[in-house]
Protein backbone atom coordinates (compact mmCIF):
# COMPACT_ATOMS: atom_id res chain seq x y z
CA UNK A 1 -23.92 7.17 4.08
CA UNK A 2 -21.41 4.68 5.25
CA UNK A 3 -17.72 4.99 4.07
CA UNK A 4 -17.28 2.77 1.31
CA UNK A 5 -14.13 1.17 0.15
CA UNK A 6 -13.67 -0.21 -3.11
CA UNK A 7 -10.76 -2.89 -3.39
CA UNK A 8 -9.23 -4.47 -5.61
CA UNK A 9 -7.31 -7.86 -4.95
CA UNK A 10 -3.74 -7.58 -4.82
CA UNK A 11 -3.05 -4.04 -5.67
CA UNK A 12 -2.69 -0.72 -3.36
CA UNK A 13 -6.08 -0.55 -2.21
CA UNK A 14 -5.04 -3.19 0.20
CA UNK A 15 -3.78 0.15 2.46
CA UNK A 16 -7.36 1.04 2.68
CA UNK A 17 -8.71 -2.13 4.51
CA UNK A 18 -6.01 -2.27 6.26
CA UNK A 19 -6.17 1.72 7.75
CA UNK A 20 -9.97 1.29 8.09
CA UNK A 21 -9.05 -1.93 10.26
CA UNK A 22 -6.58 -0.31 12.11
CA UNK A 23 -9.15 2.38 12.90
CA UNK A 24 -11.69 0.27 13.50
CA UNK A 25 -14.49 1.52 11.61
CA UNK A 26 -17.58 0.39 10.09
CA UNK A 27 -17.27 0.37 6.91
CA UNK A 28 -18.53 -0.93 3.60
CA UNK A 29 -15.52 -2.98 1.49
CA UNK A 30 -16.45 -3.80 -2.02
CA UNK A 31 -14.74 -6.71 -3.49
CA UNK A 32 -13.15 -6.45 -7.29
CA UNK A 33 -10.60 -9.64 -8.53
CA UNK A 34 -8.19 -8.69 -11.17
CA UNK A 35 -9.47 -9.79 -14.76
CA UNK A 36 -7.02 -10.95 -15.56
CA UNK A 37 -4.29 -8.60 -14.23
CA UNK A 38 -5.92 -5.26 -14.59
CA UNK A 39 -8.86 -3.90 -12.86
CA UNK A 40 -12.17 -5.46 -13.96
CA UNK A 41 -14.17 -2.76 -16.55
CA UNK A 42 -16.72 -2.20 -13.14
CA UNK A 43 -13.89 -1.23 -10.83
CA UNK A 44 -12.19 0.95 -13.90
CA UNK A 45 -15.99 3.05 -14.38
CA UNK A 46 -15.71 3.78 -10.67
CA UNK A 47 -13.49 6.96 -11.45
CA UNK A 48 -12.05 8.50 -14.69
CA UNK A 49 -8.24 7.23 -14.08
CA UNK A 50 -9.78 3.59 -13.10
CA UNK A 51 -7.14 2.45 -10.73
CA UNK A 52 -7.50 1.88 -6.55
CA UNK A 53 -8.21 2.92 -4.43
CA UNK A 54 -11.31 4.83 -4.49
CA UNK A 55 -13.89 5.35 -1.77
CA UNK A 56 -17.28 6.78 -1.21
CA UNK A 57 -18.47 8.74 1.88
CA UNK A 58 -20.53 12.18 2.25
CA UNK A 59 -18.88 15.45 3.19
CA UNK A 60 -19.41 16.10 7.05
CA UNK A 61 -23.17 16.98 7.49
CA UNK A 62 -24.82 20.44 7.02
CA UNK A 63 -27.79 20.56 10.11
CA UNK A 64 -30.29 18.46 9.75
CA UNK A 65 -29.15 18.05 6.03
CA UNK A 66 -26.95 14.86 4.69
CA UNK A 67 -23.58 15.87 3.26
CA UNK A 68 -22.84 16.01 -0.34
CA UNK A 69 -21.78 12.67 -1.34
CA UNK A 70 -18.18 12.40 -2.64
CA UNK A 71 -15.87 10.08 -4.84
CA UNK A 72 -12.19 10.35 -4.36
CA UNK A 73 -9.48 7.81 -5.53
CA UNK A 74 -5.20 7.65 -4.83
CA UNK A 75 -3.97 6.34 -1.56
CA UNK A 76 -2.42 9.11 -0.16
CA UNK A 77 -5.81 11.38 -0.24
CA UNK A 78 -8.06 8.48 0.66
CA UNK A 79 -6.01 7.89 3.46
CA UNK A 80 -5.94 11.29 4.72
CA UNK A 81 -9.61 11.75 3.94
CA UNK A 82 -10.55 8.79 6.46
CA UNK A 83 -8.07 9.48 9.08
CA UNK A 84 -9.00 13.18 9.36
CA UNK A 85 -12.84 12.74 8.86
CA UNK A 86 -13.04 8.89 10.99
CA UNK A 87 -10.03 8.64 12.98
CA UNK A 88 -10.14 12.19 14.53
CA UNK A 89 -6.28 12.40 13.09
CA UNK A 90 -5.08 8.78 14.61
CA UNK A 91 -1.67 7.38 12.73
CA UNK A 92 -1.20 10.84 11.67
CA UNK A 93 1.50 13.27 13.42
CA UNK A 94 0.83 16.08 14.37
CA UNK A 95 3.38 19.66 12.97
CA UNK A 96 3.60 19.69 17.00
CA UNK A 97 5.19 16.70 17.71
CA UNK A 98 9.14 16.26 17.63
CA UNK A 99 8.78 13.70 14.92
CA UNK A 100 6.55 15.57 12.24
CA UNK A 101 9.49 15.67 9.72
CA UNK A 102 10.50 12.44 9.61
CA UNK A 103 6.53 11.46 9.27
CA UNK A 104 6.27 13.45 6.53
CA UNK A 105 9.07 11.80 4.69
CA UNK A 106 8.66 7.99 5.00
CA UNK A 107 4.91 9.09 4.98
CA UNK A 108 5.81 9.94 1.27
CA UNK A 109 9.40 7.51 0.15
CA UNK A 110 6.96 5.31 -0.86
CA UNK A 111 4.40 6.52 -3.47
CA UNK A 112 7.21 9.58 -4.28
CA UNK A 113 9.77 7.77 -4.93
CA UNK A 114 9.43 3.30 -4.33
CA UNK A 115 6.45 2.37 -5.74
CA UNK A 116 7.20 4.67 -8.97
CA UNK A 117 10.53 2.90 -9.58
CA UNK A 118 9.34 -0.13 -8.97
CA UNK A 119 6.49 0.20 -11.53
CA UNK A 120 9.01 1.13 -14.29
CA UNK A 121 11.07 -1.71 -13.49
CA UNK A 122 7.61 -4.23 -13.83
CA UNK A 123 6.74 -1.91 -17.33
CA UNK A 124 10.41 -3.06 -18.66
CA UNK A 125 10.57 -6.44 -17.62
CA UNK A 126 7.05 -6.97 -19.07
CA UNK A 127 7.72 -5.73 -21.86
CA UNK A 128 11.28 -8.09 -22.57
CA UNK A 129 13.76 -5.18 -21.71
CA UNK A 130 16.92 -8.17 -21.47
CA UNK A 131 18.13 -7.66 -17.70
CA UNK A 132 21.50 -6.10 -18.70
CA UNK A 133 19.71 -2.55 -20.16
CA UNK A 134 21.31 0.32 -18.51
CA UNK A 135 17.92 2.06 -18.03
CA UNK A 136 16.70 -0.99 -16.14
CA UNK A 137 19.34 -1.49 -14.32
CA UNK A 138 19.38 2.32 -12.79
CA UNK A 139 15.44 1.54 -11.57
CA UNK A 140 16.60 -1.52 -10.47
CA UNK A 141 19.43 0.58 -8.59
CA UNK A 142 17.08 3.01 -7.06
CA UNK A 143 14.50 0.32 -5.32
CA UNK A 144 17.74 -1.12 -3.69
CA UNK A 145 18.94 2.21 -2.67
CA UNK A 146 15.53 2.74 -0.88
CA UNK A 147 15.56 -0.93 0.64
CA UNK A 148 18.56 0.34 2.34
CA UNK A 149 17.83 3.58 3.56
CA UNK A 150 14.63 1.39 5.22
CA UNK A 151 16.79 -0.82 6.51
CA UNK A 152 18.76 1.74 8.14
CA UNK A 153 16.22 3.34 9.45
CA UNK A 154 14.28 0.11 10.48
CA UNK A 155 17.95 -0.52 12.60
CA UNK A 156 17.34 2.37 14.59
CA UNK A 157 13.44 2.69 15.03
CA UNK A 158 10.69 0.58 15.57
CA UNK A 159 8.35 1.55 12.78
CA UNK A 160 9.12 4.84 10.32
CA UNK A 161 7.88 7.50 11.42
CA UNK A 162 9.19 6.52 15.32
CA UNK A 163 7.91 3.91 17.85
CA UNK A 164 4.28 4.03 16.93
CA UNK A 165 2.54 2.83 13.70
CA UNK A 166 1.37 5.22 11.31
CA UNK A 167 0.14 5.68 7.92
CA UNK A 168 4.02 5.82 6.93
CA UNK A 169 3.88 2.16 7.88
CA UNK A 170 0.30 1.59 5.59
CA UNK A 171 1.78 3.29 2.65
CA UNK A 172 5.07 1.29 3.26
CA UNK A 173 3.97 -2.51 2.99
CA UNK A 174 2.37 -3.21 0.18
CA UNK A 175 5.20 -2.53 -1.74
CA UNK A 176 7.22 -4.77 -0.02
CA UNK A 177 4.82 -7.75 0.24
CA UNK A 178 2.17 -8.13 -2.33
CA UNK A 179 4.01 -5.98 -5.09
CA UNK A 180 6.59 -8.30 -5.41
CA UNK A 181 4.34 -10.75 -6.95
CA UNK A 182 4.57 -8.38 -9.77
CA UNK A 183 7.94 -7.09 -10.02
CA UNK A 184 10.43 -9.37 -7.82
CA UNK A 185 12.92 -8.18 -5.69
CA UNK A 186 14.67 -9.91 -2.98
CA UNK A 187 15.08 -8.76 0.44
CA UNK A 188 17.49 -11.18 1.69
CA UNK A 189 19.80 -8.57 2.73
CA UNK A 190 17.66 -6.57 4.22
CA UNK A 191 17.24 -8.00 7.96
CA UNK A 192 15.70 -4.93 9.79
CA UNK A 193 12.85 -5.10 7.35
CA UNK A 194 11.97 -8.84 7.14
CA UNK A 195 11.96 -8.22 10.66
CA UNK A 196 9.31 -5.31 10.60
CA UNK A 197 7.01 -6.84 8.18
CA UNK A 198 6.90 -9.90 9.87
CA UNK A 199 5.95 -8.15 12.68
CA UNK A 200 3.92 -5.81 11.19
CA UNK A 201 1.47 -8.45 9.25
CA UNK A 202 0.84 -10.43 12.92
CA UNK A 203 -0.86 -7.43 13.27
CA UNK A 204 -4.96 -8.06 14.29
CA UNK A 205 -5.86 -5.05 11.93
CA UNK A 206 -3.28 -6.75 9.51
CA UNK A 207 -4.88 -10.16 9.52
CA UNK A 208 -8.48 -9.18 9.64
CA UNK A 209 -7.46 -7.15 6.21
CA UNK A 210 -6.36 -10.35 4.72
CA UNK A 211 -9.58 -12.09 5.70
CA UNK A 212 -12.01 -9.84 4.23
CA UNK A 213 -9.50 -8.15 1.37
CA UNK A 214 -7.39 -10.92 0.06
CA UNK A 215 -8.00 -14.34 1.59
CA UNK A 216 -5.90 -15.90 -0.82
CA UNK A 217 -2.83 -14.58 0.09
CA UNK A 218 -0.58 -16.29 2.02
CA UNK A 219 1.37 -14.54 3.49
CA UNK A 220 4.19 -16.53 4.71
CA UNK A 221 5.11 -15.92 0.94
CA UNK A 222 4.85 -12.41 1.64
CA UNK A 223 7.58 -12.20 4.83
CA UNK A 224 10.66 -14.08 3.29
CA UNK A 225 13.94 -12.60 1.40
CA UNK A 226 12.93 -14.50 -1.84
CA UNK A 227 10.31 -13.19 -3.42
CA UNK A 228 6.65 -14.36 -3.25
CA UNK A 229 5.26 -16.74 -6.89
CA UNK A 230 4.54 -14.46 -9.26
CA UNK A 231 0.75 -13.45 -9.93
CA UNK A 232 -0.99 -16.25 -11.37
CA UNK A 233 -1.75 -14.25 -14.74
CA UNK A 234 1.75 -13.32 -14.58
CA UNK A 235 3.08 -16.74 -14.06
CA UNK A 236 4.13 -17.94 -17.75
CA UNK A 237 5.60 -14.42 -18.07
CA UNK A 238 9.54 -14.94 -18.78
């Protein structure tokens, strides 16, 4: 059975394409838009929590017999999954290597402690929380006090987890490209990482993503301080 990815536009299944592109494997990407901002009822019947990523491959054979077929959504454990079973451990590190602990950590800022803070902030201003609420404006607070620490750390290395690219990288950009469609925040003072993702989304892996993921993002919208246009469902959302 060929790896299967299933993706839906615009969201955090765009880390999947992307590591399978990186990896260069053959894969099979199945296609889901956003109806209108949610996942589609097909793509949410794909696994009992109904958000992406999920995938479909087969446990390593057994002989001569094929390997028990398996479904297994969130990022973090379908990106381990393929880069273990695929990539023969490339863009991981290694407990060896000098830089294992900071891999580990910007391997996990972003779905531990980013992405989470910037999803409350989208639930509040979604649902009319006026901009001068205390609770927003500590989750507001805490995506800035990331941004920085990335900065920082995008000042003294090339990519997070050192001079290489890893899946600390992967997990990193969505949230700072295509996720502010749905929750803006500006990066303007954040030079060190304007600087990485435009670097980062020149990328050949990078661009043949957008091609078969998302071909109607542009990206240049993606790479500035200003935030990207809103979501078109989202776009007469005050």
């Amino acid at each position: 059975m060929t790896l299967i990815v299933h993706h839906l536009g615009h969201s955090q299944s765009d880390r999947i394409v992307w590591l399978c592109e990186e990896l260069g494997l053959q894969y099979t990407l199945k296609k889901y838009d956003r109806s209108p901002v949610l996942a589609p009822p097909e793509f949410k019947a794909l696994h009992p929590i109904g958000a992406a990523p999920v995938i479909e491959d087969t446990l390593p054979n057994s002989g001569d017999k094929e390997g028990k077929k398996i479904k297994l959504a969130e990022t973090q454990a379908c990106v381990e999954w393929i880069c273990n079973k695929h990539g023969h451990g490339r863009l991981l590190v290694s407990p060896h290597e000098e830089n294992y602990a900071d891999f580990l950590y910007w391997y996990h800022i972003t779905n531990g402690t980013l992405q989470p803070s910037v999803g409350r902030l989208m639930a509040m201003q979604l649902a009319g929380i006026p901009a001068g609420n205390e609770t927003l404006k500590r989750y507001e607070a805490k995506i800035y006090q990331v941004l920085g620490l990335v900065d920082e750390r995008l000042g003294r290395s090339t990519c997070l987890a050192g001079e290489e690219l890893t899946v600390a990288d992967i997990m990193i950009i969505f949230s700072l490209t295509t996720m502010r469609e749905f929750c803006p925040f500006d990066l303007s003072n954040y030079k060190n990482i304007l600087s990485y993702i435009q670097k980062i989304v020149k990328r050949p892996a990078y661009q043949s993503y957008l091609q078969k993921g998302d071909p109607d993002i542009a990206i240049h919208n993606y790479v500035q301080g200003p935030p990207p246009p809103k979501h078109p469902a989202l776009a007469g959302h005050k």
